[in-house]
C-alpha atoms as a PDB file:
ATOM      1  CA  UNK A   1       0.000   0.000   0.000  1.00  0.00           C
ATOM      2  CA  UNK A   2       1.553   2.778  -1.052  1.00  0.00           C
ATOM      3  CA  UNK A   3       0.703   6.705   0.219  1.00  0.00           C
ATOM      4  CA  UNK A   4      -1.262   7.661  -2.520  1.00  0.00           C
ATOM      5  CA  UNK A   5      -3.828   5.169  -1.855  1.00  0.00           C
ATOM      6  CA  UNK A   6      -4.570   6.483   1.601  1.00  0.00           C
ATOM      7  CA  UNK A   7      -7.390   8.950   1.837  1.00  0.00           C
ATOM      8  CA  UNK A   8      -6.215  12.358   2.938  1.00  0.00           C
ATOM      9  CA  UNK A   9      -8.606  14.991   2.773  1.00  0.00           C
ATOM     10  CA  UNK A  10      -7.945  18.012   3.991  1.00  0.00           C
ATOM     11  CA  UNK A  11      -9.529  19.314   7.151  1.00  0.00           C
ATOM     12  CA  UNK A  12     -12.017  21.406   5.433  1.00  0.00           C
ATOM     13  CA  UNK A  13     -13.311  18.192   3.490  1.00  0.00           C
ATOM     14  CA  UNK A  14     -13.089  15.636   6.306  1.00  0.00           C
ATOM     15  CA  UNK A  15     -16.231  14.642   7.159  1.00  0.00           C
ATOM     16  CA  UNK A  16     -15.819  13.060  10.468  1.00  0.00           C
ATOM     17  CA  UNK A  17     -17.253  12.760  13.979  1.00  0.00           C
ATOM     18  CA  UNK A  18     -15.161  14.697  15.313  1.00  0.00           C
ATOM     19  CA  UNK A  19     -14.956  17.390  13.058  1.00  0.00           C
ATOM     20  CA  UNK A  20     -18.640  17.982  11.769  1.00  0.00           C
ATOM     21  CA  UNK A  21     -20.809  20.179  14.195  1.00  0.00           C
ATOM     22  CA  UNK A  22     -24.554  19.263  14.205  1.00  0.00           C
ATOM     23  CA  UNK A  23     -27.138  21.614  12.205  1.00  0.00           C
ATOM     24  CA  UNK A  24     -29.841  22.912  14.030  1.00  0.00           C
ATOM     25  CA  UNK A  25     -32.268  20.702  12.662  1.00  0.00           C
ATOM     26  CA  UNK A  26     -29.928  17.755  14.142  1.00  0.00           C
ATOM     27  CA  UNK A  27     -29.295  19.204  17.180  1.00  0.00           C
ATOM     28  CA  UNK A  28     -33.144  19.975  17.558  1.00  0.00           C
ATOM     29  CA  UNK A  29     -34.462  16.330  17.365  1.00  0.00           C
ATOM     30  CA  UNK A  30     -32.269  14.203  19.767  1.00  0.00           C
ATOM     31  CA  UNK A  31     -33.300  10.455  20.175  1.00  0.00           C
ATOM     32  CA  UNK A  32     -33.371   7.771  22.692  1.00  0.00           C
ATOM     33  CA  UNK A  33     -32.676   8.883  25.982  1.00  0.00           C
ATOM     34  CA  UNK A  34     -31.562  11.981  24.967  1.00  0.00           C
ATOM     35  CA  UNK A  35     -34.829  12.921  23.761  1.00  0.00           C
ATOM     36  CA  UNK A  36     -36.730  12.722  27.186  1.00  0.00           C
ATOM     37  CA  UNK A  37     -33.976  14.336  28.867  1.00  0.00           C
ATOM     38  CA  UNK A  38     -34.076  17.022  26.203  1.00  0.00           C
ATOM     39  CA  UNK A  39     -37.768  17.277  26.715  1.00  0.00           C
ATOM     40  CA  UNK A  40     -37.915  17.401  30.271  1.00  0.00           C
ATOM     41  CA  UNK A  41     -35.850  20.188  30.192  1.00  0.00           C
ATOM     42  CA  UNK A  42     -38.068  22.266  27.692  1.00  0.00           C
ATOM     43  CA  UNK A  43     -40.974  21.645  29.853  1.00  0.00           C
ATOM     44  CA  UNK A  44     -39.228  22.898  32.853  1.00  0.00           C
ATOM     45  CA  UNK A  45     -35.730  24.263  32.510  1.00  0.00           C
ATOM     46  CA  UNK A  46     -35.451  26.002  29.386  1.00  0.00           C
ATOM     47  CA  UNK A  47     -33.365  26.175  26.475  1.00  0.00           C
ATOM     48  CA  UNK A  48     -29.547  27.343  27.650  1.00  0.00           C
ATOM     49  CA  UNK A  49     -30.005  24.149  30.186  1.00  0.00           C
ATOM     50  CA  UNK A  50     -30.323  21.582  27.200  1.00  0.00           C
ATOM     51  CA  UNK A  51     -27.428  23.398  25.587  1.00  0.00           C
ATOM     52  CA  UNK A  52     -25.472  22.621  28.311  1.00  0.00           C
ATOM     53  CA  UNK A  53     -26.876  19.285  28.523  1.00  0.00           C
ATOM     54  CA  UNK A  54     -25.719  18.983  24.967  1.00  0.00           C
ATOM     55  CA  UNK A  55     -22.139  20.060  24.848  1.00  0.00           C
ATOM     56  CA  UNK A  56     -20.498  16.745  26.154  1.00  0.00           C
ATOM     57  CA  UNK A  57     -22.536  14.755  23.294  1.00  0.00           C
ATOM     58  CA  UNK A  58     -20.796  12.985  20.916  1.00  0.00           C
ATOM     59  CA  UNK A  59     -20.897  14.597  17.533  1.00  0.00           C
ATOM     60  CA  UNK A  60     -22.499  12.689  14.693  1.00  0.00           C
ATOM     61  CA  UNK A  61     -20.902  12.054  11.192  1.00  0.00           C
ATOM     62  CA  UNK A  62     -21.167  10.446   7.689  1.00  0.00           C
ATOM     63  CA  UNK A  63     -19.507   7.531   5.710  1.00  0.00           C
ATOM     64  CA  UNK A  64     -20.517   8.303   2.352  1.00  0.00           C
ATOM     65  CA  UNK A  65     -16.555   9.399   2.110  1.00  0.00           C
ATOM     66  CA  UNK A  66     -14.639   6.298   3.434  1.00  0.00           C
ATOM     67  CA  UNK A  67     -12.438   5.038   0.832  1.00  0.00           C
ATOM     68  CA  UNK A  68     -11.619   1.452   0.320  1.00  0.00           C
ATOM     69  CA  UNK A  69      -8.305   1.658   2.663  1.00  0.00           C
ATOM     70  CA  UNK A  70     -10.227   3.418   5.007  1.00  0.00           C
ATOM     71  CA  UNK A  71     -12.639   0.517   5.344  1.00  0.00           C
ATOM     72  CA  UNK A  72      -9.790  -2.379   5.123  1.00  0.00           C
ATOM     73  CA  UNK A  73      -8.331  -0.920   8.193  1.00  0.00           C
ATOM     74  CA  UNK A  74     -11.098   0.034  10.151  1.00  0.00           C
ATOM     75  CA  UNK A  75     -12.176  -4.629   9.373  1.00  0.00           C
ATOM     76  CA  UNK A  76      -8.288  -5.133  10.393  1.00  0.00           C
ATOM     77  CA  UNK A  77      -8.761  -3.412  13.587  1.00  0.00           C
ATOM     78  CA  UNK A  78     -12.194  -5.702  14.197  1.00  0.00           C
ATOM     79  CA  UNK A  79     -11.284  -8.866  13.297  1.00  0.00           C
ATOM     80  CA  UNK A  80      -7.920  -8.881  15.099  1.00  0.00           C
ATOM     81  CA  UNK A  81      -9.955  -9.848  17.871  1.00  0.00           C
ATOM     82  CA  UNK A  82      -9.476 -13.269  16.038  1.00  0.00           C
ATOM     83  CA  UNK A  83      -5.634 -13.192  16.589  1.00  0.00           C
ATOM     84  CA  UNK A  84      -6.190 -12.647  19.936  1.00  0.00           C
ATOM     85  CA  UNK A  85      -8.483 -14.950  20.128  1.00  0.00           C
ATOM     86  CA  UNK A  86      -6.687 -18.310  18.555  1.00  0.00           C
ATOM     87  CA  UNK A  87      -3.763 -16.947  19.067  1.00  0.00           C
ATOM     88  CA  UNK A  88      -4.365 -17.091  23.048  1.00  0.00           C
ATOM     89  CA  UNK A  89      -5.690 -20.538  22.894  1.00  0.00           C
ATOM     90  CA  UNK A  90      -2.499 -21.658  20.668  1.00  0.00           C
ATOM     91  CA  UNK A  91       0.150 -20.198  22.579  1.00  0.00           C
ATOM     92  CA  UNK A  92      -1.431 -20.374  26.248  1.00  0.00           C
ATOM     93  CA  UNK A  93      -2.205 -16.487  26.444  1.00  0.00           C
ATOM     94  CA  UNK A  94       1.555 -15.959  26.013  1.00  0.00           C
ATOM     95  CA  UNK A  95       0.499 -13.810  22.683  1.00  0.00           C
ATOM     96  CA  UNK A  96      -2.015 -11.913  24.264  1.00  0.00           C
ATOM     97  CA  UNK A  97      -0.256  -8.744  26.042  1.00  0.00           C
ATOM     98  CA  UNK A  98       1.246  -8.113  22.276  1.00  0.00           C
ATOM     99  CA  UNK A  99      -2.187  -8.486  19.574  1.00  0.00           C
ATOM    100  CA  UNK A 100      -4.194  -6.785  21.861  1.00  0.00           C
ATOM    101  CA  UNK A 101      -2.387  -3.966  20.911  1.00  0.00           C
ATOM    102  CA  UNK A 102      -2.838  -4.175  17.176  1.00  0.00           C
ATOM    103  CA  UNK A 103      -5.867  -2.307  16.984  1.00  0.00           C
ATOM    104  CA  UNK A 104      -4.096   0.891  18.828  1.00  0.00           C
ATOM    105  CA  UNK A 105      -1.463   0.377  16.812  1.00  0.00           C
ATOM    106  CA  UNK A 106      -3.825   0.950  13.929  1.00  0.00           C
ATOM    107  CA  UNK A 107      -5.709   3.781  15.722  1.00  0.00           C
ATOM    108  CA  UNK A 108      -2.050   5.833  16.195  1.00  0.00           C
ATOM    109  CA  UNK A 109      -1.122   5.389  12.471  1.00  0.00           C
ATOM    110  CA  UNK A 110      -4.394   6.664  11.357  1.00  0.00           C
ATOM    111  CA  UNK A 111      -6.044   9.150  14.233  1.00  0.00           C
ATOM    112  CA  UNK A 112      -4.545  12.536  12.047  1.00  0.00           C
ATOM    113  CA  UNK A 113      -5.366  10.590   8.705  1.00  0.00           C
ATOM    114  CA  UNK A 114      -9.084   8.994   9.261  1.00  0.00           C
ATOM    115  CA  UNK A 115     -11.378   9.609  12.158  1.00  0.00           C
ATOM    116  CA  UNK A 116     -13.361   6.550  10.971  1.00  0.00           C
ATOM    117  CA  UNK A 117     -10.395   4.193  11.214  1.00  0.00           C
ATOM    118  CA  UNK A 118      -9.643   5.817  14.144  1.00  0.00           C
ATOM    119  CA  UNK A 119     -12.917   5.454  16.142  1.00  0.00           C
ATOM    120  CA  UNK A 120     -12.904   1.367  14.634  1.00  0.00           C
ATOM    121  CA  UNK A 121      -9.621   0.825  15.999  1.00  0.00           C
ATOM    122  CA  UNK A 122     -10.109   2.434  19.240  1.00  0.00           C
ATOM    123  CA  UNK A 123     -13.268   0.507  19.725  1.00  0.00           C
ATOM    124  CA  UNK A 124     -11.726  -2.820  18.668  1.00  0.00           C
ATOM    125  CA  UNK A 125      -8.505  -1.932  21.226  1.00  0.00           C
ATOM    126  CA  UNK A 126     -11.085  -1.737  24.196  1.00  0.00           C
ATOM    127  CA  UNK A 127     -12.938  -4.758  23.020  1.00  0.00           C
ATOM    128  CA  UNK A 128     -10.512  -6.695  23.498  1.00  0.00           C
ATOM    129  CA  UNK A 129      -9.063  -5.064  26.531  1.00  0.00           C
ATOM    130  CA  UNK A 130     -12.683  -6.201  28.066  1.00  0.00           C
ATOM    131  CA  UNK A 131     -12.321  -9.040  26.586  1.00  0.00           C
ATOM    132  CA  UNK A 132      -9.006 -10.252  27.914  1.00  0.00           C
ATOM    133  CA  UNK A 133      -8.127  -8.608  31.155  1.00  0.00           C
ATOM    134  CA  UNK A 134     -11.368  -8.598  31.984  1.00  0.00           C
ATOM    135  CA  UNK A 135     -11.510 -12.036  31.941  1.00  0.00           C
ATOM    136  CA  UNK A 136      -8.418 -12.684  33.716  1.00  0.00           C
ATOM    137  CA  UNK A 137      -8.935 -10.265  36.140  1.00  0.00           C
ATOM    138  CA  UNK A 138     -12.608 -12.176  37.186  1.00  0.00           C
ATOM    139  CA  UNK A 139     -10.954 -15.473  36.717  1.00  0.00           C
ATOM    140  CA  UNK A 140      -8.130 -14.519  39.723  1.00  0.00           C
ATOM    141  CA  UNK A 141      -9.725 -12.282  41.573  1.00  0.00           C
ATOM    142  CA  UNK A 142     -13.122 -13.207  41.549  1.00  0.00           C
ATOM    143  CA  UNK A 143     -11.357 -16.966  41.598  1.00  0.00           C
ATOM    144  CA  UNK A 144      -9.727 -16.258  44.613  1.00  0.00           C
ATOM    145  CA  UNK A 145     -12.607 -14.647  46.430  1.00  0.00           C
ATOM    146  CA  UNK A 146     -14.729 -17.646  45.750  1.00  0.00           C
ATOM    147  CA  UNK A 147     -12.092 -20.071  46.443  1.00  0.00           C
ATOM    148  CA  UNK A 148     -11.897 -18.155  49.961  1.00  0.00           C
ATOM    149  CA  UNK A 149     -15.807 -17.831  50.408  1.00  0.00           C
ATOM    150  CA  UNK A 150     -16.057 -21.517  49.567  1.00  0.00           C
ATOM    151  CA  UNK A 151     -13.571 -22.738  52.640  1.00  0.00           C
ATOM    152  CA  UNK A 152     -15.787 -20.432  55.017  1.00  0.00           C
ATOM    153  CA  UNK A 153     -18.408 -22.366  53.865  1.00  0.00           C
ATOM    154  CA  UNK A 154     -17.310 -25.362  54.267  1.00  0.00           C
ATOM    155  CA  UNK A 155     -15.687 -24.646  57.702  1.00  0.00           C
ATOM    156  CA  UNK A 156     -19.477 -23.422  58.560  1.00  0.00           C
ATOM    157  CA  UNK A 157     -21.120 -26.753  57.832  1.00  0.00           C
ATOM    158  CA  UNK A 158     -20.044 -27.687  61.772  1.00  0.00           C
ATOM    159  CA  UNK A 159     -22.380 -24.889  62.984  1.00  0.00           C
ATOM    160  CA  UNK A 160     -25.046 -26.239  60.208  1.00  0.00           C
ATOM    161  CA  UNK A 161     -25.049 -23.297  58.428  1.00  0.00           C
ATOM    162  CA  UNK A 162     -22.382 -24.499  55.450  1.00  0.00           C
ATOM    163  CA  UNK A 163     -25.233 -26.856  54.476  1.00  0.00           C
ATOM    164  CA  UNK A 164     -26.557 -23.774  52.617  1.00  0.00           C
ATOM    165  CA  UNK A 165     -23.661 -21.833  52.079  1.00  0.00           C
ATOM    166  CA  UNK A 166     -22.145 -24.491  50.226  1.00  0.00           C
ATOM    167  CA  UNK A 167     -24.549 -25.239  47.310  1.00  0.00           C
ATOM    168  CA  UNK A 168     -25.482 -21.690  46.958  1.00  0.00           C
ATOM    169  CA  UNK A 169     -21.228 -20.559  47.226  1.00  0.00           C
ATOM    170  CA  UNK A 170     -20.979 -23.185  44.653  1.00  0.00           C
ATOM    171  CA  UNK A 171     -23.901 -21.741  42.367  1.00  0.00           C
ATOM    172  CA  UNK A 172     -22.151 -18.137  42.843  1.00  0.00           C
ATOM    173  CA  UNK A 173     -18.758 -20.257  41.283  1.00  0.00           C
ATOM    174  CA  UNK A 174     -20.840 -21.218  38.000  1.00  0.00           C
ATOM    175  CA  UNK A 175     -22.080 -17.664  37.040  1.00  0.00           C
ATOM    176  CA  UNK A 176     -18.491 -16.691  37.728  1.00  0.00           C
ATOM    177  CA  UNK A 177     -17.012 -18.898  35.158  1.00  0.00           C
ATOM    178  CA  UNK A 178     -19.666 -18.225  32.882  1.00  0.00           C
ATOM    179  CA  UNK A 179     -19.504 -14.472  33.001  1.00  0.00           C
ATOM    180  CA  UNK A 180     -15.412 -15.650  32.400  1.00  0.00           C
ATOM    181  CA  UNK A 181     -16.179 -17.344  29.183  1.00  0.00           C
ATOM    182  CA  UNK A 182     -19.307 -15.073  28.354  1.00  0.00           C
ATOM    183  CA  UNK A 183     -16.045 -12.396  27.931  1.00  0.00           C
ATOM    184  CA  UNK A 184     -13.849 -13.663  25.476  1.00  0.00           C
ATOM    185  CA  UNK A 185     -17.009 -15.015  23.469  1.00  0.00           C
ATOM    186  CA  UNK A 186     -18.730 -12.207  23.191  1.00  0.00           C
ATOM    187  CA  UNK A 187     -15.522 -10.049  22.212  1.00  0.00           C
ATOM    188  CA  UNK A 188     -15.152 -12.847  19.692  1.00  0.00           C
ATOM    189  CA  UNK A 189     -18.803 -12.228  18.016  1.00  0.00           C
ATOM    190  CA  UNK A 190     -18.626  -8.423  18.254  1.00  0.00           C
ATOM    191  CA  UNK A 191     -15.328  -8.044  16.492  1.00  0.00           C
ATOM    192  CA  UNK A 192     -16.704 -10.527  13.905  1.00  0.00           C
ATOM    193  CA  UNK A 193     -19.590  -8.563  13.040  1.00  0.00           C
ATOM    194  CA  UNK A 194     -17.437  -5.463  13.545  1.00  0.00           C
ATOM    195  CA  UNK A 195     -15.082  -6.608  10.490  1.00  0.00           C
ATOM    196  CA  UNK A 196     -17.991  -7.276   8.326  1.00  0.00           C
ATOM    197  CA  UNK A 197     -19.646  -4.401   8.545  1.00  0.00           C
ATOM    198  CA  UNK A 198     -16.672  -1.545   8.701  1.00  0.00           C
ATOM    199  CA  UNK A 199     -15.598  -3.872   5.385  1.00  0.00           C
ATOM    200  CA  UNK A 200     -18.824  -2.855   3.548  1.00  0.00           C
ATOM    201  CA  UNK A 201     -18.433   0.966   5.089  1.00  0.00           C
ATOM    202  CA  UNK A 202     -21.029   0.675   7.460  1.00  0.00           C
ATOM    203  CA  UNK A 203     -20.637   2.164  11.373  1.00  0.00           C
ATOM    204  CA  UNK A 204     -20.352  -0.249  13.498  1.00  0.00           C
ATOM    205  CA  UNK A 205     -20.708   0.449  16.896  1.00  0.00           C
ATOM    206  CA  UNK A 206     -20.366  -1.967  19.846  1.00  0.00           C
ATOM    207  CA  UNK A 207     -23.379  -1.730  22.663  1.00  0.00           C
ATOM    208  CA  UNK A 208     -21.958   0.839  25.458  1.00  0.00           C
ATOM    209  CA  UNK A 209     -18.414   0.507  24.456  1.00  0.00           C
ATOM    210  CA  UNK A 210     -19.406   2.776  21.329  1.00  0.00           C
ATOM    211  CA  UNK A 211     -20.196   5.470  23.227  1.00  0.00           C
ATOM    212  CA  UNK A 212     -17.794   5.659  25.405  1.00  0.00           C
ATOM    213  CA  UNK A 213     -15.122   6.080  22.893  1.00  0.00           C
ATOM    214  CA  UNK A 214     -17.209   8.564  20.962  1.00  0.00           C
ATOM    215  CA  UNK A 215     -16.689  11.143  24.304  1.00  0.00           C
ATOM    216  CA  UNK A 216     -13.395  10.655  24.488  1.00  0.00           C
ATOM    217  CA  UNK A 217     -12.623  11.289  20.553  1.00  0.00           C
ATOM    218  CA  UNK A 218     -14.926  14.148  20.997  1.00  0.00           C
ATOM    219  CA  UNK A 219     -13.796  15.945  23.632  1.00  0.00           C
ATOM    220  CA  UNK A 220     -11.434  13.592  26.170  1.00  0.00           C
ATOM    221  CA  UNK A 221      -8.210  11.959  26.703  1.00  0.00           C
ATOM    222  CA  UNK A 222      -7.917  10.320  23.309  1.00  0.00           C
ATOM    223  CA  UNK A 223      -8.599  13.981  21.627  1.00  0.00           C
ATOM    224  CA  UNK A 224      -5.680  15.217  23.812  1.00  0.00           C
ATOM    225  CA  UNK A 225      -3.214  12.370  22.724  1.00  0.00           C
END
């Protein structure tokens, strides 16, 4: 891939989430959640309250300009989740602390070139970070404090209590290790449908994780870095 292939518009032509303020109209009919708050405050606050309300929103933006690099990277970013994913199972998590990183990798090389890539990559990076750490951080932790909660329990059965700590300590130990493999799985399927759809230039956003990242291109650490 060479550098004319990249798309580099200039700042005045990028059409991007972070760049792009909302029209009136836009900024006038808010949805979901936003949309009660917005008209609760009409009903009782006034207008320069939902402005306020408004500033920390994320700002919306188009995809009718992504280019066909554009999209390849932002489906990289996504369905590295995969390398992660066989990867860790191949190699005994040894190759995890490095391809988790691939998707910020991606997001550094492209943040001043394409916000869409950007976002994608950023989004993909704390996928997997959920994914992954999040995992192993319930599996030993949350391990240990079972492990610990289960010997109390045990130790109780001489006062007659343990005979109902026990089943229901051990019932607390299954949704644990379900919510461990629920992680990795569900990072799995997300990236997945993540690739396919920044491949056909669609924005993809994952459920709370989206948004997130959105504020913090906007108008947080990330737009500082």
């Amino acid at each position: 891939m060479n550098d004319e292939q990249i798309h580099r518009p200039e700042d005045a032509e990028r059409v991007s989430r972070l760049t792009t303020t909302p029209t009136v109209d836009e900024a006038a009919q808010p949805s979901g959640d936003d949309a009660i708050v917005v008209e609760y405050e009409t009903r009782y606050r006034g207008g320069d309250e939902i402005k306020s309300k408004r500033k920390g929103l994320p700002r919306s933006y188009s995809t009718s300009h992504i280019s066909d690099d554009e999209r390849l990277w932002a489906s990289v970013a996504h369905a590295s989740v995969w390398i992660t994913a066989l990867g860790g199972i191949f190699t005994i998590g040894a190759i995890i602390p490095v391809s988790i990183f691939i998707p910020l990798a991606i997001y550094f090389l492209f943040r001043r070139q394409s916000d869409y890539v950007a976002f994608h990559a950023l989004q993909a990076f704390v996928i997997q970070l959920l994914g992954t750490v999040g995992a192993f951080t319930l599996l030993t932790v949350g391990g240990a404090v079972w492990g610990l909660g289960m010997v109390v329990a045990a130790v109780s059965i001489l006062v007659l209590v343990g005979f109902v700590l026990v089943p229901v300590w051990g019932i607390v130990g299954i949704v644990l290790l379900l919510a461990v493999v629920a992680l990795p799985l569900a990072m799995v399927l997300y990236g997945t449908m993540g690739a396919i759809s920044t491949y056909k230039g669609d924005d993809y956003r994952y459920p709370f994780v989206a948004r997130w990242v959105d504020r913090q291109l906007a108008g947080g650490l990330m737009n500082a870095a």
